[in-house]
C-alpha atoms as a PDB file:
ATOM      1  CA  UNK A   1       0.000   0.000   0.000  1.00  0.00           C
ATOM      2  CA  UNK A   2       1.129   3.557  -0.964  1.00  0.00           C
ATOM      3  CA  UNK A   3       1.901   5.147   2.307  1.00  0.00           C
ATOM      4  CA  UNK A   4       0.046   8.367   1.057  1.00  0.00           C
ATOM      5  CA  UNK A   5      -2.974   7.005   1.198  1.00  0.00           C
ATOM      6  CA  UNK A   6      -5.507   7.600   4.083  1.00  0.00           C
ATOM      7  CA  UNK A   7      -2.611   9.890   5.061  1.00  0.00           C
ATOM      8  CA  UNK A   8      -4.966  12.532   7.006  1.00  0.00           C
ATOM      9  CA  UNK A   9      -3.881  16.383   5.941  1.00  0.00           C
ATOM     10  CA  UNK A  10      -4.019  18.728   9.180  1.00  0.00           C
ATOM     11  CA  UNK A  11      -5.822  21.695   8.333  1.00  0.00           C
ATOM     12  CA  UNK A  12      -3.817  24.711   7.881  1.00  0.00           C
ATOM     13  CA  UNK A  13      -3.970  26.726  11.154  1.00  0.00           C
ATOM     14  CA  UNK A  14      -3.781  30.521  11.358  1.00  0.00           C
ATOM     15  CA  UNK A  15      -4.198  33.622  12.856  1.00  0.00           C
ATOM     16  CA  UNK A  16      -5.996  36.951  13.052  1.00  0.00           C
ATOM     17  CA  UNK A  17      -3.423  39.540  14.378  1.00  0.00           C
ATOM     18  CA  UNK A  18      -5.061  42.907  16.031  1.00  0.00           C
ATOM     19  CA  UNK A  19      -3.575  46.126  16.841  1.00  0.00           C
ATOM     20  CA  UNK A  20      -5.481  47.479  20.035  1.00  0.00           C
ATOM     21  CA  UNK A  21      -5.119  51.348  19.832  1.00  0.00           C
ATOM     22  CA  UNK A  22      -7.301  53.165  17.263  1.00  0.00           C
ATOM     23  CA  UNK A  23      -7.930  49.457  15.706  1.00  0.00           C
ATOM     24  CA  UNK A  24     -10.199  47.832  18.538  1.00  0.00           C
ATOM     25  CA  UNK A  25     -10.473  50.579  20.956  1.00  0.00           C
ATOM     26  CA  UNK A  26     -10.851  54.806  21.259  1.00  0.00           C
ATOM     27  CA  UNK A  27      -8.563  55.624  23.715  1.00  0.00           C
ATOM     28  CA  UNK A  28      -4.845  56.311  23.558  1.00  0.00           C
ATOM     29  CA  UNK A  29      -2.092  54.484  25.333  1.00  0.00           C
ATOM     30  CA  UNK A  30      -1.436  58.159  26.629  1.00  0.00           C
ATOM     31  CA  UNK A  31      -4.029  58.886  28.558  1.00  0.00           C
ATOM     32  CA  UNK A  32      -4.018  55.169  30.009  1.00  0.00           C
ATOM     33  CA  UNK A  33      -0.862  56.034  31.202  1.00  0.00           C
ATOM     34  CA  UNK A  34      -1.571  59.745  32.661  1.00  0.00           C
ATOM     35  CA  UNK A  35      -5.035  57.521  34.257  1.00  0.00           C
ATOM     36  CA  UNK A  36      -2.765  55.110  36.059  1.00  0.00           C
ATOM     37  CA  UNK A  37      -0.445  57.399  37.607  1.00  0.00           C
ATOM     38  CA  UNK A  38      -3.607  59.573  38.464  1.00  0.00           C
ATOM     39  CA  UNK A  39      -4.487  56.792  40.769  1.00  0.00           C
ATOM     40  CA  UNK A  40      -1.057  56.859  42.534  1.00  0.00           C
ATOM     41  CA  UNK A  41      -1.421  59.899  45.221  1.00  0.00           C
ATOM     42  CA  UNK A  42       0.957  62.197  46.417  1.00  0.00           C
ATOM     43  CA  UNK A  43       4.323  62.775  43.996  1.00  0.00           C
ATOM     44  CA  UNK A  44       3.065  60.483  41.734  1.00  0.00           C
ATOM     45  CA  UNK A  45      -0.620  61.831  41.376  1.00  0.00           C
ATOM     46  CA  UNK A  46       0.727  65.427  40.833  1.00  0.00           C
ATOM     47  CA  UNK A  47       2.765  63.472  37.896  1.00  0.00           C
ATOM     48  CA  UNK A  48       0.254  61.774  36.451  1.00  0.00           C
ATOM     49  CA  UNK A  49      -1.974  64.743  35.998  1.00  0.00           C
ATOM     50  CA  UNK A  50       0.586  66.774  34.383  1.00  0.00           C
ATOM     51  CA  UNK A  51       1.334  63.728  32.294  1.00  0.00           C
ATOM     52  CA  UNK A  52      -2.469  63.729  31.248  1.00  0.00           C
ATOM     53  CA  UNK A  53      -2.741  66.897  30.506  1.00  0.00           C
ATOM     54  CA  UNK A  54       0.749  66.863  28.577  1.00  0.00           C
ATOM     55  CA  UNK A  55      -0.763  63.962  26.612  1.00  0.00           C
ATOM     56  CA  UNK A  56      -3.296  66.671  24.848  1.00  0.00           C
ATOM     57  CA  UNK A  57      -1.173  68.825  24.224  1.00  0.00           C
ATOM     58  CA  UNK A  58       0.085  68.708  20.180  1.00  0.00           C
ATOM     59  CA  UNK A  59       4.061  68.445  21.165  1.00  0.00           C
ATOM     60  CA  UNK A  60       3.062  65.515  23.055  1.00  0.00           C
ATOM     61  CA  UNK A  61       1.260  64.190  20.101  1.00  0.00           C
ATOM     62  CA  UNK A  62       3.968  64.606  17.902  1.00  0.00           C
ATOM     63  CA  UNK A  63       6.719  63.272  20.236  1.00  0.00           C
ATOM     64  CA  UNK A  64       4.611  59.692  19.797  1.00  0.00           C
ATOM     65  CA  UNK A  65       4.424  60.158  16.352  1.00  0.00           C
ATOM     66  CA  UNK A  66       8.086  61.152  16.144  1.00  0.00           C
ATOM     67  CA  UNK A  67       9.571  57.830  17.916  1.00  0.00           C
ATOM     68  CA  UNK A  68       7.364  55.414  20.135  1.00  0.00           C
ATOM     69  CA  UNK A  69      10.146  54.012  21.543  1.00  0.00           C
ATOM     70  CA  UNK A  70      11.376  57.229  23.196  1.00  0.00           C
ATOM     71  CA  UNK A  71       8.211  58.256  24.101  1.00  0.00           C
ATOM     72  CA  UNK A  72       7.238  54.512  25.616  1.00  0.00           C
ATOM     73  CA  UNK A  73      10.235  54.615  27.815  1.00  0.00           C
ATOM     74  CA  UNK A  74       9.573  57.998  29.217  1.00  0.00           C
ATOM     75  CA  UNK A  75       6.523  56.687  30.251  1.00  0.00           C
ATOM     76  CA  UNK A  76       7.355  53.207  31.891  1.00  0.00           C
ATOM     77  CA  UNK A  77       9.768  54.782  33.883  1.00  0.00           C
ATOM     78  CA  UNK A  78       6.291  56.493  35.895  1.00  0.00           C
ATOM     79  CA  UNK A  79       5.882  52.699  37.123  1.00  0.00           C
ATOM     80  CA  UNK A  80       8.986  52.246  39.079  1.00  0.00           C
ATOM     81  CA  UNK A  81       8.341  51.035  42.698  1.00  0.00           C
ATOM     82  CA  UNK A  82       4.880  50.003  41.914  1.00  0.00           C
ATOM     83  CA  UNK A  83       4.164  46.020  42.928  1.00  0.00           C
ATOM     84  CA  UNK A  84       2.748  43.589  40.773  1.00  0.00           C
ATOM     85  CA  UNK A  85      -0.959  43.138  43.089  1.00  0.00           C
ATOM     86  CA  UNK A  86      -0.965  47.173  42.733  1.00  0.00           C
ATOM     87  CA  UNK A  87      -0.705  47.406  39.268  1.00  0.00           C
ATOM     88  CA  UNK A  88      -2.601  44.015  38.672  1.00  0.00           C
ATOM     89  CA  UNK A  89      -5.685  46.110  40.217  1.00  0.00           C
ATOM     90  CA  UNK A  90      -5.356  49.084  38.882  1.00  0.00           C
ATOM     91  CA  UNK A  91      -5.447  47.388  35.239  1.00  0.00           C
ATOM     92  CA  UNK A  92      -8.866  46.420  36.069  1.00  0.00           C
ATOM     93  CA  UNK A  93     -10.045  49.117  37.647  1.00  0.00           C
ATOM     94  CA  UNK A  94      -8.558  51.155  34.453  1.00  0.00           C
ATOM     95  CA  UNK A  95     -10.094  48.592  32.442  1.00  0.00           C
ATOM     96  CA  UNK A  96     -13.606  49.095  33.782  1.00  0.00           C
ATOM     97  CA  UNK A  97     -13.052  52.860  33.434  1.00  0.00           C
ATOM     98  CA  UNK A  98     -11.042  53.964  30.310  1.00  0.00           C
ATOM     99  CA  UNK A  99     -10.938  51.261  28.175  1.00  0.00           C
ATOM    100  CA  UNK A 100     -14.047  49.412  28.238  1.00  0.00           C
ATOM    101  CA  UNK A 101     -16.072  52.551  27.718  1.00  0.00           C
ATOM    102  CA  UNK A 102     -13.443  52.998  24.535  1.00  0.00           C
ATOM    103  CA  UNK A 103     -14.056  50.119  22.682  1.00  0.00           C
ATOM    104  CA  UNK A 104     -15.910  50.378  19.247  1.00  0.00           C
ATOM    105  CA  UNK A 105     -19.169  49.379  18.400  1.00  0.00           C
ATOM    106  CA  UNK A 106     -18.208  47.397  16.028  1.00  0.00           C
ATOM    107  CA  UNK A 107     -14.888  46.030  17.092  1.00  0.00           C
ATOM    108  CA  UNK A 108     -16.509  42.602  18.959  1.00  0.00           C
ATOM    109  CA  UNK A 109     -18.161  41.682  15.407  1.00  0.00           C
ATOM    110  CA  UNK A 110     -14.164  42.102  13.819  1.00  0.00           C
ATOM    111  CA  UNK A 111     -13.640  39.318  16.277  1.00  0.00           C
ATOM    112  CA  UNK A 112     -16.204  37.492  15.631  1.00  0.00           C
ATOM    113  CA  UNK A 113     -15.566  37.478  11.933  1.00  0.00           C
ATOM    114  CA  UNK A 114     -11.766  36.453  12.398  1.00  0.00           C
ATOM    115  CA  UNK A 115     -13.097  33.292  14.518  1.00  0.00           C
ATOM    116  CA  UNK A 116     -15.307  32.215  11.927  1.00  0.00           C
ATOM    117  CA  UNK A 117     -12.789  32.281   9.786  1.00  0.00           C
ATOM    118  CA  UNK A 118     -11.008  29.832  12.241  1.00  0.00           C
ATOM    119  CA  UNK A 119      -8.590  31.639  12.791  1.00  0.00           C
ATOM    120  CA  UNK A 120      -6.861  32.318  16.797  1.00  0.00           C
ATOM    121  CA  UNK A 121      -7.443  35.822  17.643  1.00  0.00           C
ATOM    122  CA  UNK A 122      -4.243  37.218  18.926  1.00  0.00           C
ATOM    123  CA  UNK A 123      -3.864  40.804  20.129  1.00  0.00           C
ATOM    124  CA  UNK A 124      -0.263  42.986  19.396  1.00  0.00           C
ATOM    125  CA  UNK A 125       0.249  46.149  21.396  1.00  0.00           C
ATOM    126  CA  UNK A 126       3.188  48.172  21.976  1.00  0.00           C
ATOM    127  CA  UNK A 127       0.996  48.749  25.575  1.00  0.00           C
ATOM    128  CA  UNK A 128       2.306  46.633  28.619  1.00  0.00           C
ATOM    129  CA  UNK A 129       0.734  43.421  29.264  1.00  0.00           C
ATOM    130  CA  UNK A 130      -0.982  43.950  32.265  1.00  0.00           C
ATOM    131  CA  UNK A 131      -2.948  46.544  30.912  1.00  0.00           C
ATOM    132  CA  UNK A 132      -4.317  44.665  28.365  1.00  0.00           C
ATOM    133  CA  UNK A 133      -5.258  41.281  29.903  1.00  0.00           C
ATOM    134  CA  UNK A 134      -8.512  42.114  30.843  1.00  0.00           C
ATOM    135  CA  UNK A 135      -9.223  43.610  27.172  1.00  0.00           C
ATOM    136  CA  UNK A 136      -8.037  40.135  25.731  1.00  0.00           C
ATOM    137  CA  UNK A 137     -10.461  38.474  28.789  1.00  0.00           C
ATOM    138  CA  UNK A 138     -12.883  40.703  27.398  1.00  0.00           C
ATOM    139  CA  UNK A 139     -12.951  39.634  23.276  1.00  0.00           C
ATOM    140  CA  UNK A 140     -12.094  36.208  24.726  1.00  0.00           C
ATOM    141  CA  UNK A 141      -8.478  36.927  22.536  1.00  0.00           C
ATOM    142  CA  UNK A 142      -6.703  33.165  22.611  1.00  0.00           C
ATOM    143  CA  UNK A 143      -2.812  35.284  22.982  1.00  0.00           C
ATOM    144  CA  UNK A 144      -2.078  38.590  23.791  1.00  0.00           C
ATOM    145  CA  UNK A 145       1.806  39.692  22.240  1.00  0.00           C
ATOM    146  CA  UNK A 146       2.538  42.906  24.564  1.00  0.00           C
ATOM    147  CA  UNK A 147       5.416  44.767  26.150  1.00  0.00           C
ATOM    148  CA  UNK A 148       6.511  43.217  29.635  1.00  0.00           C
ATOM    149  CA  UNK A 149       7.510  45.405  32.577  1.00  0.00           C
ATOM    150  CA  UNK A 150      10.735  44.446  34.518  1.00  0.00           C
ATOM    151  CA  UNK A 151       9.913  43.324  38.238  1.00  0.00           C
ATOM    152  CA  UNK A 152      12.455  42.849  41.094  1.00  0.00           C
ATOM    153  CA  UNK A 153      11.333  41.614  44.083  1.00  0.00           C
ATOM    154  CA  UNK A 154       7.717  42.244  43.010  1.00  0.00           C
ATOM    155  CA  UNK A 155       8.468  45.219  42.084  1.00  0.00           C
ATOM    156  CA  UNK A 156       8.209  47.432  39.084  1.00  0.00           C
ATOM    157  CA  UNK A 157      11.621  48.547  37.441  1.00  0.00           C
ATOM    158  CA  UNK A 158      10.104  50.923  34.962  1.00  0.00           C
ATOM    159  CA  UNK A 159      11.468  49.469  32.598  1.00  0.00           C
ATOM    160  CA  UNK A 160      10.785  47.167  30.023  1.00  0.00           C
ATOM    161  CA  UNK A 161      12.230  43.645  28.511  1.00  0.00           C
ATOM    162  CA  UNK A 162      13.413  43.544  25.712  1.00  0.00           C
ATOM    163  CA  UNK A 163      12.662  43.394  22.411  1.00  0.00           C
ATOM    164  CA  UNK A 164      10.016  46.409  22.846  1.00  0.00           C
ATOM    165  CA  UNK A 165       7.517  45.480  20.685  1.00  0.00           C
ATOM    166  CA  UNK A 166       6.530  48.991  18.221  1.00  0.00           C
ATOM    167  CA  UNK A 167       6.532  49.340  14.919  1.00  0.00           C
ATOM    168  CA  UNK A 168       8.533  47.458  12.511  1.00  0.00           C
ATOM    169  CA  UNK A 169       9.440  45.206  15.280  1.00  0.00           C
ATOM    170  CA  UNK A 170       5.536  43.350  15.731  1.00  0.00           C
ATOM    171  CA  UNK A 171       6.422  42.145  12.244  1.00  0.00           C
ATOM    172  CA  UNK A 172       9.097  40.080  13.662  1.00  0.00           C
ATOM    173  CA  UNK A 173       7.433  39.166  16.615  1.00  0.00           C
ATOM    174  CA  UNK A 174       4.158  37.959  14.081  1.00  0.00           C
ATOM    175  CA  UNK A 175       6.725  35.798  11.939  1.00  0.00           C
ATOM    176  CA  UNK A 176       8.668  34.357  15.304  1.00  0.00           C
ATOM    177  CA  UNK A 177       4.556  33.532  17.043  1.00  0.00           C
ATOM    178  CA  UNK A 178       4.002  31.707  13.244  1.00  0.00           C
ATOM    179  CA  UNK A 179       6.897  29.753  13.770  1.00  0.00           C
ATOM    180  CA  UNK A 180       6.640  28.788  16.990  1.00  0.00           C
ATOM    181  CA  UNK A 181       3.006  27.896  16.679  1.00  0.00           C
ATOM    182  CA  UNK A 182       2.753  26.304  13.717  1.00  0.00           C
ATOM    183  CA  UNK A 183       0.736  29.104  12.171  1.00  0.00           C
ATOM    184  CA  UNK A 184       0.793  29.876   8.197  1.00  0.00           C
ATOM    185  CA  UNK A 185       1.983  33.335   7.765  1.00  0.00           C
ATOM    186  CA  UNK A 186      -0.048  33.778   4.042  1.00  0.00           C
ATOM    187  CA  UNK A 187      -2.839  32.820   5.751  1.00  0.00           C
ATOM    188  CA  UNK A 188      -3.573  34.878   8.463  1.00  0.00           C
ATOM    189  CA  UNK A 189      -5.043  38.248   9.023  1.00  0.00           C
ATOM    190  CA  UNK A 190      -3.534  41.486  10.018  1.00  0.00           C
ATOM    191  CA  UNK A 191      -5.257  44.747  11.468  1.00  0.00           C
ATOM    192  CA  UNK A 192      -4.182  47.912  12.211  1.00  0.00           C
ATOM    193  CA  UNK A 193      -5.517  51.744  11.957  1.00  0.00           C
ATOM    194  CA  UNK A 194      -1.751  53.179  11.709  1.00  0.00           C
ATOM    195  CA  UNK A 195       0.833  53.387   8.707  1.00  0.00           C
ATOM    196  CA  UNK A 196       3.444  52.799  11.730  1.00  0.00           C
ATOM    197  CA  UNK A 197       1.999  49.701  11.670  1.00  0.00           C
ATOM    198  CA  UNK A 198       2.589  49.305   8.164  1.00  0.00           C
ATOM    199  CA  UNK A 199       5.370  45.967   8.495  1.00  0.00           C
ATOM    200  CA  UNK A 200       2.788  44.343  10.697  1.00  0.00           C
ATOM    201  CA  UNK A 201       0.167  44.125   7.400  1.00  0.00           C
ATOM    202  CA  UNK A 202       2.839  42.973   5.141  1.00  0.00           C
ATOM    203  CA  UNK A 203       4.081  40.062   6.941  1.00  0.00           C
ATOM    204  CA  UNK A 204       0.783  38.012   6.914  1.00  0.00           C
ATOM    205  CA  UNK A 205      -1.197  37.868   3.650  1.00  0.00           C
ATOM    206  CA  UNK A 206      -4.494  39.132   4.519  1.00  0.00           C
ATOM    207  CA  UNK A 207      -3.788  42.654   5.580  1.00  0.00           C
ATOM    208  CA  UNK A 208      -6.638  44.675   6.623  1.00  0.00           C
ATOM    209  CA  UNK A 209      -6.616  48.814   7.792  1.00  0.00           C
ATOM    210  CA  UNK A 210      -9.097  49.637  10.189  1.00  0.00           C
ATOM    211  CA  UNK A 211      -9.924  53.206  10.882  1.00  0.00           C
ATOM    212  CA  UNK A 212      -6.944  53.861   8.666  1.00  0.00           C
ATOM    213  CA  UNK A 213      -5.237  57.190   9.273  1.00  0.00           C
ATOM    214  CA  UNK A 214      -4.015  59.341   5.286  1.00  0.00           C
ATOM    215  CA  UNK A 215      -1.165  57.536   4.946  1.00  0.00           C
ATOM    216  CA  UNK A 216      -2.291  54.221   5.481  1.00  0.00           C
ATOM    217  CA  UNK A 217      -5.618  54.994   3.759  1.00  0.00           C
ATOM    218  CA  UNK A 218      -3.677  55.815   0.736  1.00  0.00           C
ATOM    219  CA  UNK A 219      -1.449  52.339   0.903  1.00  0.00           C
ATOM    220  CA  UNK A 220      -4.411  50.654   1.649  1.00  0.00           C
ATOM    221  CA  UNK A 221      -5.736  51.802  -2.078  1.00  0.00           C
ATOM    222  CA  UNK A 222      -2.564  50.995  -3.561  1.00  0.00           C
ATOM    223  CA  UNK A 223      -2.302  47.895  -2.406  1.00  0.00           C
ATOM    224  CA  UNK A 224      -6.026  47.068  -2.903  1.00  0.00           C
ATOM    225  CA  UNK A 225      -6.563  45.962   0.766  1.00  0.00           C
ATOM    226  CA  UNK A 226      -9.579  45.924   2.668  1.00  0.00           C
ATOM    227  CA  UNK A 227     -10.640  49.217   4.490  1.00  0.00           C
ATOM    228  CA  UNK A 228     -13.303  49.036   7.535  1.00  0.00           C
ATOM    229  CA  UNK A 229     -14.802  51.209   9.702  1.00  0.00           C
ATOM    230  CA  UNK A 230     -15.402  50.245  13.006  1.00  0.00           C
ATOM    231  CA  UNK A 231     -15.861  53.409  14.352  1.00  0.00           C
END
């Protein structure tokens, strides 16, 4: 007997990949931060406010446009000293308050859509992970790829382990999850609303912008990839 025969295939697995900020929900990884450190009293209150009210401000804007990474660090560093129960609980208090509040109407159907399509819904976000898990509780996400803060003796560092996961780097991070989970990389599904997240759609081969800002609007169109509103 031919060994290839009755030879069962295994299907193809693969993944829907989501940005979180702008793509899922409305709020800002700014003002998440300025809300946390809000919540911290004293010195760290005072900071937080001033933080949050930086965040509107259009210099502050454009320092996040101008480099993530920078801009990331400066705020991780309003962590240090904080221990893991603290900032455990304040993710879902901030959770219950900021973000939930933020999502879009039309984000959960997204979801939905990507898990009929059988694929696992995984969520990327240059945010830190604890401030996300109860997001990726919420969409009942299967993975959630995000930044992890430092702790030493249970507490915070303020600063994170590398690789920092922004930009061009959750395109490597996609491609290294693929590989390790057996995932086909043409297969899956990217999201994003940002052109910084423009690597991230290229790796997989079902790219998808989502609230699209101009520039990724306009690659989008030249590309002939799918534009949504969930707005």
């Amino acid at each position: 007997m031919n060994h290839h025969e009755h030879a069962e295939v295994a299907p193809v697995r693969k993944a829907a990949f989501f940005d979180i900020d702008g793509t899922l929900i409305s709020t800002n990884v700014v003002h998440a931060y300025g809300y946390y450190a809000s919540n911290e009293g004293s010195l760290f209150g005072i900071l937080g406010r001033s933080l949050a009210t930086a965040a509107r401000l259009p210099v502050f804007g454009a320092l996040n446009l101008i480099d993530r990474k920078i801009f990331n660090e400066f705020f991780y560093r309003a962590y240090e000293g904080l221990t893991e129960d603290r900032l455990l609980t304040l993710a879902q208090d901030m959770f219950e308050d900021v973000i939930e509040p933020a999502i879009f109407s039309k984000a959960k159907d997204l979801i939905d859509e990507a898990r009929r399509a059988d694929c696992s819904v995984v969520l990327v976000t240059g945010a830190l992970d604890f401030t996300m898990r109860p997001l990726a509780r919420h969409f009942g996400a299967d993975d959630l790829i995000a930044n992890k803060m430092q702790f030493v003796s249970g507490k915070a560092t303020g600063k994170v382990i590398p690789p920092i996961i922004e930009g061009a780097n959750k395109a490597n991070v996609i491609r290294e999850y693929c590989e390790t989970h057996g995932i086909s990389l043409m297969k899956s599904h990217a999201y994003s609303d940002s052109a910084s997240d423009y690597a991230m759609l290229t790796v997989v081969g079902r790219p998808t912008a989502v609230n699209p800002d101009l520039r990724l609007r306009a690659l989008a169109r030249s590309y002939n990839w799918p534009i949504l509103d969930v707005r």
